[in-house]
C-alpha atoms as a PDB file:
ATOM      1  CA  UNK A   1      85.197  27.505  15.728  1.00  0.00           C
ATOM      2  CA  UNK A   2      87.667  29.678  13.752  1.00  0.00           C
ATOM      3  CA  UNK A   3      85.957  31.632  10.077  1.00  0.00           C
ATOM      4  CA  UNK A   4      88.497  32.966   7.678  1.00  0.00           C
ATOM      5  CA  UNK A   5      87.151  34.902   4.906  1.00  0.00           C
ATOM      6  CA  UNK A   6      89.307  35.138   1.785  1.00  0.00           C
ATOM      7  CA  UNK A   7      88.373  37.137  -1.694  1.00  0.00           C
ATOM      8  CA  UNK A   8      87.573  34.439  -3.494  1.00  0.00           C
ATOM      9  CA  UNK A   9      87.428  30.228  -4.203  1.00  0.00           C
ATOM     10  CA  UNK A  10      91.498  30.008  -5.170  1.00  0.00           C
ATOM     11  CA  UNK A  11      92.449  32.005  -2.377  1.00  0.00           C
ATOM     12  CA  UNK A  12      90.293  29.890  -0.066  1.00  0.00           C
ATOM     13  CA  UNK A  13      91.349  26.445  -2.169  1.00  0.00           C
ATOM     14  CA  UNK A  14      95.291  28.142  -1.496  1.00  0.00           C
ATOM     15  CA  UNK A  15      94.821  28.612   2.437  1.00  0.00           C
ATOM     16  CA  UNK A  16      93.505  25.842   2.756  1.00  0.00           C
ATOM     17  CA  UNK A  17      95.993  23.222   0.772  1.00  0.00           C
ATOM     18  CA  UNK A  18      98.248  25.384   3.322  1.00  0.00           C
ATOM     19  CA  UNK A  19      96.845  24.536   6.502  1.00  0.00           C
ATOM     20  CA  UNK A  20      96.709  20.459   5.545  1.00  0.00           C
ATOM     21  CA  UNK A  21     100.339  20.812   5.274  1.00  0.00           C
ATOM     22  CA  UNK A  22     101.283  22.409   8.395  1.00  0.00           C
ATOM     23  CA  UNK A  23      99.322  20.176   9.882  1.00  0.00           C
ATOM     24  CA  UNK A  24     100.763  17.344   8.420  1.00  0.00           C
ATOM     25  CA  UNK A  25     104.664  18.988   9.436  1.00  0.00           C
ATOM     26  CA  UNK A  26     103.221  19.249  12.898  1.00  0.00           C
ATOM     27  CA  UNK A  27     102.095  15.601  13.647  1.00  0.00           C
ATOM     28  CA  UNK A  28     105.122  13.967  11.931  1.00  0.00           C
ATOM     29  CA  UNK A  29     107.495  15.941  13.765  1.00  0.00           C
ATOM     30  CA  UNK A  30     105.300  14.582  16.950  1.00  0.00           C
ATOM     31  CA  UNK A  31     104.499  11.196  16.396  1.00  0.00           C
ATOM     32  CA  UNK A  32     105.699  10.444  12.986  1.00  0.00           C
ATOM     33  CA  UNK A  33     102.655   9.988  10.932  1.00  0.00           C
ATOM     34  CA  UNK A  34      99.639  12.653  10.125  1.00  0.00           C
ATOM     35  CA  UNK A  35      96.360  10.605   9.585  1.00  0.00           C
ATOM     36  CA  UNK A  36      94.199  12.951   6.858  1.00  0.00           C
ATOM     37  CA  UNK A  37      90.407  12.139   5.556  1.00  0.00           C
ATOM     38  CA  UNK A  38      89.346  13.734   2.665  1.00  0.00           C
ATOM     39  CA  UNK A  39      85.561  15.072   1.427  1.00  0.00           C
ATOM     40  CA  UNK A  40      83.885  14.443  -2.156  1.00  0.00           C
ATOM     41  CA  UNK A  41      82.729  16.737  -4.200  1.00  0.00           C
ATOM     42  CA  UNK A  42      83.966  19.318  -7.079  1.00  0.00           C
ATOM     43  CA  UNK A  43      85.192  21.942  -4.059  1.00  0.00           C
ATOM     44  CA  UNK A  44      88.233  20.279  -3.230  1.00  0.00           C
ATOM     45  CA  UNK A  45      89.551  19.741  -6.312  1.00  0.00           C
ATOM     46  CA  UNK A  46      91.488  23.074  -6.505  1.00  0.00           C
ATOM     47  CA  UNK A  47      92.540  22.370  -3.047  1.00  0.00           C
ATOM     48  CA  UNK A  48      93.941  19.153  -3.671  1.00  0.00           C
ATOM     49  CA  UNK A  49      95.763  20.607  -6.640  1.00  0.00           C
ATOM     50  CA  UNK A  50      97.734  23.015  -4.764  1.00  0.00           C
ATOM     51  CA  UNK A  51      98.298  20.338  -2.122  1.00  0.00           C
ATOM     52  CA  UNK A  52     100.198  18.355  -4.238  1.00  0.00           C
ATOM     53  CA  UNK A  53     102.322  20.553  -5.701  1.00  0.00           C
ATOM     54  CA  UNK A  54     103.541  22.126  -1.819  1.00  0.00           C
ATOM     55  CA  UNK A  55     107.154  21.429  -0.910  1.00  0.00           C
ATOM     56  CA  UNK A  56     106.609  18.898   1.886  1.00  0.00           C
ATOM     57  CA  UNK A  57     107.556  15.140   3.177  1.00  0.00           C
ATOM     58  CA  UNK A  58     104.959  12.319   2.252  1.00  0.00           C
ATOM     59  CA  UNK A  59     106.327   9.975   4.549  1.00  0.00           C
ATOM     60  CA  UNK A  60     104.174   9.380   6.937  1.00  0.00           C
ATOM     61  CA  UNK A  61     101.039  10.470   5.672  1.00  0.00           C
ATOM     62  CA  UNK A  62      98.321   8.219   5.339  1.00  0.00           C
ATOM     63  CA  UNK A  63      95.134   9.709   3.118  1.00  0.00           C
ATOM     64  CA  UNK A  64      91.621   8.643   3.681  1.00  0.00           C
ATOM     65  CA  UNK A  65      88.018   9.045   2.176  1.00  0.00           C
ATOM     66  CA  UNK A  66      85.424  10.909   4.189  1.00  0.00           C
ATOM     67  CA  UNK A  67      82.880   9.484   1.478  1.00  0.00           C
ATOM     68  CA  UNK A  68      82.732   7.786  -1.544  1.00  0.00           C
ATOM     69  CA  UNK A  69      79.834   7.218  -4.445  1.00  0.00           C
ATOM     70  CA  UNK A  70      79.041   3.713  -4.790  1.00  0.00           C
ATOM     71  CA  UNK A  71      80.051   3.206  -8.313  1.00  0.00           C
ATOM     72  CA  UNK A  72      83.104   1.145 -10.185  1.00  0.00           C
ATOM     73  CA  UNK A  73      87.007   1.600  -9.699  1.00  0.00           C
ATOM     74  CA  UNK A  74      87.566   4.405 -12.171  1.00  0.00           C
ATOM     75  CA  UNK A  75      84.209   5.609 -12.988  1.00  0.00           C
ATOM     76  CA  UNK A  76      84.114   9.825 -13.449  1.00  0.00           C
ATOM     77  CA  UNK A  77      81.673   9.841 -10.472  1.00  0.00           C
ATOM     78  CA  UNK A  78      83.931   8.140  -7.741  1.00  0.00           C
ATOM     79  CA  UNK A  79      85.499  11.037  -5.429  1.00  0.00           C
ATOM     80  CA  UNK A  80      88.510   8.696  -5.293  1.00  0.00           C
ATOM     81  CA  UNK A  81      89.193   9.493  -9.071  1.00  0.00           C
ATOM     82  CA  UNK A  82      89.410  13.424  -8.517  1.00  0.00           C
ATOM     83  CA  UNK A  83      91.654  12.565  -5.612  1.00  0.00           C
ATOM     84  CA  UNK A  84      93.872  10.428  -7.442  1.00  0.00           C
ATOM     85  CA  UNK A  85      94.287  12.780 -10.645  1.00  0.00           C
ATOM     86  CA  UNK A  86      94.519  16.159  -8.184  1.00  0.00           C
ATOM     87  CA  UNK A  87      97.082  14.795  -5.303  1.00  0.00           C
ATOM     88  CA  UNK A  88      98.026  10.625  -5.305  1.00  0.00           C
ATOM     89  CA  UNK A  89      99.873  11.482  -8.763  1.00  0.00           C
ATOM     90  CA  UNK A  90     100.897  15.029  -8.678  1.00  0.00           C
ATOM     91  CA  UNK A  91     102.552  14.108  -5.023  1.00  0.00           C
ATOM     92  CA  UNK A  92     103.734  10.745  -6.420  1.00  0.00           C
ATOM     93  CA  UNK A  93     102.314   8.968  -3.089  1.00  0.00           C
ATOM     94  CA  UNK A  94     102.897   5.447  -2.454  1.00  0.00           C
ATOM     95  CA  UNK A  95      99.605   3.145  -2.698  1.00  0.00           C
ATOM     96  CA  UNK A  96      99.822   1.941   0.659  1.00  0.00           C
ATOM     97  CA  UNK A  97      99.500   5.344   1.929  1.00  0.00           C
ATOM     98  CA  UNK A  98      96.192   5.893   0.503  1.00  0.00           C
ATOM     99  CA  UNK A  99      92.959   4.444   1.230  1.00  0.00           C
ATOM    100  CA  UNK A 100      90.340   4.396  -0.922  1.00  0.00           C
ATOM    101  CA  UNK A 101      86.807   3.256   0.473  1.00  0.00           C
ATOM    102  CA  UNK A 102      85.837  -0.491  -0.989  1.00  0.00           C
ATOM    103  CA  UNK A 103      82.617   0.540  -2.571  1.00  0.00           C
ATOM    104  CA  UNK A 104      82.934  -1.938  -5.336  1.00  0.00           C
ATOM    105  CA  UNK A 105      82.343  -4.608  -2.610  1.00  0.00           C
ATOM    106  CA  UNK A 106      79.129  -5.440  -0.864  1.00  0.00           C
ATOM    107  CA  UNK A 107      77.876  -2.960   1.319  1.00  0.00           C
ATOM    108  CA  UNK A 108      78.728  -5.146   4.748  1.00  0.00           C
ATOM    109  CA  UNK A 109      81.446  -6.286   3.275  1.00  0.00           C
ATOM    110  CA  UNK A 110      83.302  -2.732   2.391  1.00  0.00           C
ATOM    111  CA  UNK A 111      81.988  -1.031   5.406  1.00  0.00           C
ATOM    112  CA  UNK A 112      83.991  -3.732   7.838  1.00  0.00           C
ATOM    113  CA  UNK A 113      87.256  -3.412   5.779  1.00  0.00           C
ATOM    114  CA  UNK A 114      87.362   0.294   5.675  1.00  0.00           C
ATOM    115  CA  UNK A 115      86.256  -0.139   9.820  1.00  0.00           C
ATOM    116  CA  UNK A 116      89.303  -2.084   9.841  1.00  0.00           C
ATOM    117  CA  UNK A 117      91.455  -0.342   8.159  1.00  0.00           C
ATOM    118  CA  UNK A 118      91.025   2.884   9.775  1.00  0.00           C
ATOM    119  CA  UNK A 119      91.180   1.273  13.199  1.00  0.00           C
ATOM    120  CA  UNK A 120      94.557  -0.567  12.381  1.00  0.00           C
ATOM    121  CA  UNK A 121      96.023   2.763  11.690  1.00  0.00           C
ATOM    122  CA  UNK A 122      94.186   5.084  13.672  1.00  0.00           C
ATOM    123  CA  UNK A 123      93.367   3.733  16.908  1.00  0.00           C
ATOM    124  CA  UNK A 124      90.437   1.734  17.948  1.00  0.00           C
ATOM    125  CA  UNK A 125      88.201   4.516  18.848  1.00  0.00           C
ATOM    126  CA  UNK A 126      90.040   5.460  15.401  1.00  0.00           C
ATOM    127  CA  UNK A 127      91.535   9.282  15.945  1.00  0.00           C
ATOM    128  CA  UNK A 128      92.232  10.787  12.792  1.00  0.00           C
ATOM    129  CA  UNK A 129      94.433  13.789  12.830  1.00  0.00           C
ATOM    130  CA  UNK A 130      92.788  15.975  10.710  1.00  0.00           C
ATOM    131  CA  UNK A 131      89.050  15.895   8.598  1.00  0.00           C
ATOM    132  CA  UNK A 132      88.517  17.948   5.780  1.00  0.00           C
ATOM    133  CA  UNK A 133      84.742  18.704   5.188  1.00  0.00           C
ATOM    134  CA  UNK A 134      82.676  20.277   2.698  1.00  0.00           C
ATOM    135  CA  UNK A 135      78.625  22.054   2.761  1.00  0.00           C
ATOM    136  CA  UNK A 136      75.963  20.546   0.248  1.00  0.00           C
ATOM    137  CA  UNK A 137      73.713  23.492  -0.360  1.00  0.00           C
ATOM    138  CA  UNK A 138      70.991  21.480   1.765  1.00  0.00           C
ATOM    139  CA  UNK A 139      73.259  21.191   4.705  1.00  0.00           C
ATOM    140  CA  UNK A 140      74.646  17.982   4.108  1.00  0.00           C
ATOM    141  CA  UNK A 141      78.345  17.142   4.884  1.00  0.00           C
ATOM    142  CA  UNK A 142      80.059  13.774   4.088  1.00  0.00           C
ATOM    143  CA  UNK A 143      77.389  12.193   2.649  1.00  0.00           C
ATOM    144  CA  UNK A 144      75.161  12.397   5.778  1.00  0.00           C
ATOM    145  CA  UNK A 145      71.795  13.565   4.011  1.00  0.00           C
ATOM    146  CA  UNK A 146      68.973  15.193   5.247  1.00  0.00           C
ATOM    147  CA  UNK A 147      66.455  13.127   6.633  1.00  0.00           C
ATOM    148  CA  UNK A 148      68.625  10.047   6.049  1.00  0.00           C
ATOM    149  CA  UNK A 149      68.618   6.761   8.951  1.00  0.00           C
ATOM    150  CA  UNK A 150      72.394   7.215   9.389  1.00  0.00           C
ATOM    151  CA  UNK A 151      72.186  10.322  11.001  1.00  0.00           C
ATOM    152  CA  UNK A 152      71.805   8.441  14.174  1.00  0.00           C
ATOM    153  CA  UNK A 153      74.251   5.717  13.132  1.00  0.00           C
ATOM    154  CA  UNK A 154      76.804   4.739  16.046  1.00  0.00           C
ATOM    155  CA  UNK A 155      78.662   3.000  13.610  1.00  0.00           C
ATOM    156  CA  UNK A 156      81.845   4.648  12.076  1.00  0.00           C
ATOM    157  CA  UNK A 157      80.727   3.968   8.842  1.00  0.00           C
ATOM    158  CA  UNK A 158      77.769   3.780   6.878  1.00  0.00           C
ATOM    159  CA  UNK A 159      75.618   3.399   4.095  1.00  0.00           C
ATOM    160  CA  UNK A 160      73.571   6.088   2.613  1.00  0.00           C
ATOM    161  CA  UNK A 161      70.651   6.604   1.143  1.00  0.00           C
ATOM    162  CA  UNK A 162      70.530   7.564  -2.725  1.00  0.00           C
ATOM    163  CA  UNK A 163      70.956  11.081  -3.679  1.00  0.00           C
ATOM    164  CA  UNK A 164      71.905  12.479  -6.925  1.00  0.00           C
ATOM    165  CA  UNK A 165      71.404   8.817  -8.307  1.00  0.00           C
ATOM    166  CA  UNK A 166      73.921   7.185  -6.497  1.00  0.00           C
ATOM    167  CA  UNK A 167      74.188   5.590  -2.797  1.00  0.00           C
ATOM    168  CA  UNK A 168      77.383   6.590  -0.546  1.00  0.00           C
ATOM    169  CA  UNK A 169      79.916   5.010   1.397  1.00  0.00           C
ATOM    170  CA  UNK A 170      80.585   7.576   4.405  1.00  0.00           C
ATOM    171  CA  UNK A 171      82.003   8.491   7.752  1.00  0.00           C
ATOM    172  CA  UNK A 172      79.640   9.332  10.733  1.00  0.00           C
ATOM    173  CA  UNK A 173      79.358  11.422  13.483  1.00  0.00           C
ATOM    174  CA  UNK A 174      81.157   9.059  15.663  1.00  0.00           C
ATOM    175  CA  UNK A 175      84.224   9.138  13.639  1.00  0.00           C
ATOM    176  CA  UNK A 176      84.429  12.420  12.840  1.00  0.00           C
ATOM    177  CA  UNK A 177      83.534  14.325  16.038  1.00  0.00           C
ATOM    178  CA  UNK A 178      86.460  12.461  17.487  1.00  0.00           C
ATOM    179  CA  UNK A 179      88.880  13.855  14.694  1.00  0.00           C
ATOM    180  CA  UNK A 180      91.718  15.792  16.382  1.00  0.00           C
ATOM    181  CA  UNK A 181      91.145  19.192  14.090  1.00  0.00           C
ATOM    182  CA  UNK A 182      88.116  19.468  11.281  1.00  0.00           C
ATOM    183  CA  UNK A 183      88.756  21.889   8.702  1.00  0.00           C
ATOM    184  CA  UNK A 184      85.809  23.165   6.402  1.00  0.00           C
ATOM    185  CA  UNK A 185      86.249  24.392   3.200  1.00  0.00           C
ATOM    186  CA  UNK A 186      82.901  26.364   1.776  1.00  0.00           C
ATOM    187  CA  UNK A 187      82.970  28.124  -1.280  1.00  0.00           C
ATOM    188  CA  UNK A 188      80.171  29.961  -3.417  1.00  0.00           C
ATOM    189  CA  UNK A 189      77.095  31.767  -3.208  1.00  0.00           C
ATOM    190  CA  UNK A 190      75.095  28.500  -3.123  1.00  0.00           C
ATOM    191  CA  UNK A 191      76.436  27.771   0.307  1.00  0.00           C
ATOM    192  CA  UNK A 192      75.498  31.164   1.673  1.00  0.00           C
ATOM    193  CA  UNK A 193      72.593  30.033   3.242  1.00  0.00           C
ATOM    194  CA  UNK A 194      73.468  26.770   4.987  1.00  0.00           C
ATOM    195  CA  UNK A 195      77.328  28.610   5.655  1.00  0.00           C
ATOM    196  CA  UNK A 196      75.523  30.676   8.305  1.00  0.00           C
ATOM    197  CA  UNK A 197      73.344  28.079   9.992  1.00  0.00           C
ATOM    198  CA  UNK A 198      76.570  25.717  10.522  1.00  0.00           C
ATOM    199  CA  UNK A 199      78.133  28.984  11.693  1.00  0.00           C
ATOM    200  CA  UNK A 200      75.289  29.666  13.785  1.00  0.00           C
ATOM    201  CA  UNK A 201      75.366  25.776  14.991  1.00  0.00           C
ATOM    202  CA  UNK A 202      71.903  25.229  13.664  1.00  0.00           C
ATOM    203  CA  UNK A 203      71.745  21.137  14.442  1.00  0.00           C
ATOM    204  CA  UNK A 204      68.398  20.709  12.465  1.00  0.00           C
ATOM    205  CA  UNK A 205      71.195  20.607   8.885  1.00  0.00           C
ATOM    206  CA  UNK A 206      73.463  17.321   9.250  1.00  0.00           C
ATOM    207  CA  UNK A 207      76.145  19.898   9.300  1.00  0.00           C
ATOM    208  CA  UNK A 208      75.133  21.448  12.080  1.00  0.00           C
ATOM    209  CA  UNK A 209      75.850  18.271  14.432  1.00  0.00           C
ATOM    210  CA  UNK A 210      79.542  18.263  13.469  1.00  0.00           C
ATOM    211  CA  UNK A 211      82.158  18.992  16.587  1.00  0.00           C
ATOM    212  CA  UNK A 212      82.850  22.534  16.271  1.00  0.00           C
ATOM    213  CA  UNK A 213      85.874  22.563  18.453  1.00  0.00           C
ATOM    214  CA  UNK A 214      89.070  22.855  17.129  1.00  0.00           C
ATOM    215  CA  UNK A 215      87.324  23.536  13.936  1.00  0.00           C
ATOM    216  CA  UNK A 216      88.553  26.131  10.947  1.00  0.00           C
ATOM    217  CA  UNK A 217      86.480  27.105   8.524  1.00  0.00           C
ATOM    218  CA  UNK A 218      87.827  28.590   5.400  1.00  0.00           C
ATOM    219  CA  UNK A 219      85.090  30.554   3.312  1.00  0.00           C
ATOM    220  CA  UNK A 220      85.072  32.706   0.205  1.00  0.00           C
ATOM    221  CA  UNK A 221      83.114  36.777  -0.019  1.00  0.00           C
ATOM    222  CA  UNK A 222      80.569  35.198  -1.537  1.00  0.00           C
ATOM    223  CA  UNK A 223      79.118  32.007   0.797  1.00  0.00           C
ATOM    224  CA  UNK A 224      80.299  34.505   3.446  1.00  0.00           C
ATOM    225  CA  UNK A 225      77.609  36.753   2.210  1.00  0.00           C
ATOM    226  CA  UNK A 226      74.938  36.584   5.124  1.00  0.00           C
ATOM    227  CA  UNK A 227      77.765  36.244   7.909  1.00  0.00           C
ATOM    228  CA  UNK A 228      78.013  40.060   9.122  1.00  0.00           C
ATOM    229  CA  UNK A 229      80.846  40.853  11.404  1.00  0.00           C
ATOM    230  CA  UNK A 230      81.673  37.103  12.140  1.00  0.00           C
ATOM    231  CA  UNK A 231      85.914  36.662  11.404  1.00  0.00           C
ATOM    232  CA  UNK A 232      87.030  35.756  14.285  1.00  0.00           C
ATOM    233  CA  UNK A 233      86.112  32.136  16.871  1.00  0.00           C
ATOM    234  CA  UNK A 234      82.906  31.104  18.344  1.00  0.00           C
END
């Protein structure tokens, strides 16, 4: 596991929009597509921003959801809509490059397409090239919760529990431990605390059970905070 401590959130956001896209060069250039899944939350935003706005080929690329809120298409809450507004538009990618998780659909139901989906273009184990993951201040990444039943799912994807008043389409373990590169991106001196148990590979946060090689994580001074002497791999 590689740290890299930059002086702030847009620096981070910056090195990290950076990364993606050499990534993204890389696998084209090998095999002519770059498979990318994408975290939730208000953290990525900025990243996602610069993303789109990098100098790079689309073709190719094909844009997943690590996790999704269950709510309707274009409601403020889905992850998908930050996503769209932040890269789909600014990049001008084609729809059938990007797939959004079915949430709108029963549970069963949405969880078998996106199985589907994934697998079709993927692999079946699915491989994705690259996951980009974020750090709940509880230790929660994706939306695999504390003391939630899908810890131990062997599925690929799953159901939540509720949390913050909504249920949550997500990715598992399975999935993405068998990601070819996983790329954190933890900013803020919320994430202090739980930054140094995943750092420290503490398995008792959900976090903490995530593959850690061929891992990056990009940090900021301040969720850095109580990691002393740590830049470097592990």
């Amino acid at each position: 596991m590689k740290l890299i401590i930059l002086p702030d959130a847009e620096a981070a956001a910056r090195q990290a929009a950076r990364m993606i896209a050499d990534a993204a060069r890389h696998c084209i250039v090998r095999s002519g597509r770059f498979t990318l899944a994408v975290s939730g939350g208000s953290t990525p935003l900025t990243m996602l921003g610069y993303l789109g706005k990098l100098p790079m080929s689309w073709d190719g690329v094909e844009i997943f959801q690590v996790d999704e809120r269950i709510a309707p298409r274009d409601d403020a809450d889905r992850n998908f809509t930050g996503l769209e507004q932040k890269l789909v538009k600014e990049a001008k990618l084609p729809p059938q490059q990007i797939h959004p998780m079915p949430v709108e659909k029963k549970f069963a139901v949405g969880m078998r397409e996106y199985v589907e989906t994934i697998t079709r273009i993927a692999g079946d184990p699915p491989v994705l090239d690259l996951v980009h993951l974020g750090l709940g201040a509880d230790g929660h990444t994706a939306s695999l919760l504390p003391d939630d039943n899908i810890l131990d799912s062997q599925e690929i994807i799953a159901i939540s529990r509720e949390y913050q008043g909504r249920r949550r389409m997500s990715m598992t373990y399975p999935l993405l431990n068998n990601a070819r590169k996983r790329l954190w991106l933890v900013t803020g001196d919320s994430k202090k605390e739980m930054l140094r148990r995943l750092y420290d590979g503490d398995k008792s946060i959900p976090a903490g059970r995530v593959q850690r090689d061929n891992t990056v994580i990009i940090t900021d001074r301040d969720a850095a905070a109580e990691l002393e002497n740590n830049v470097g791999e592990s």
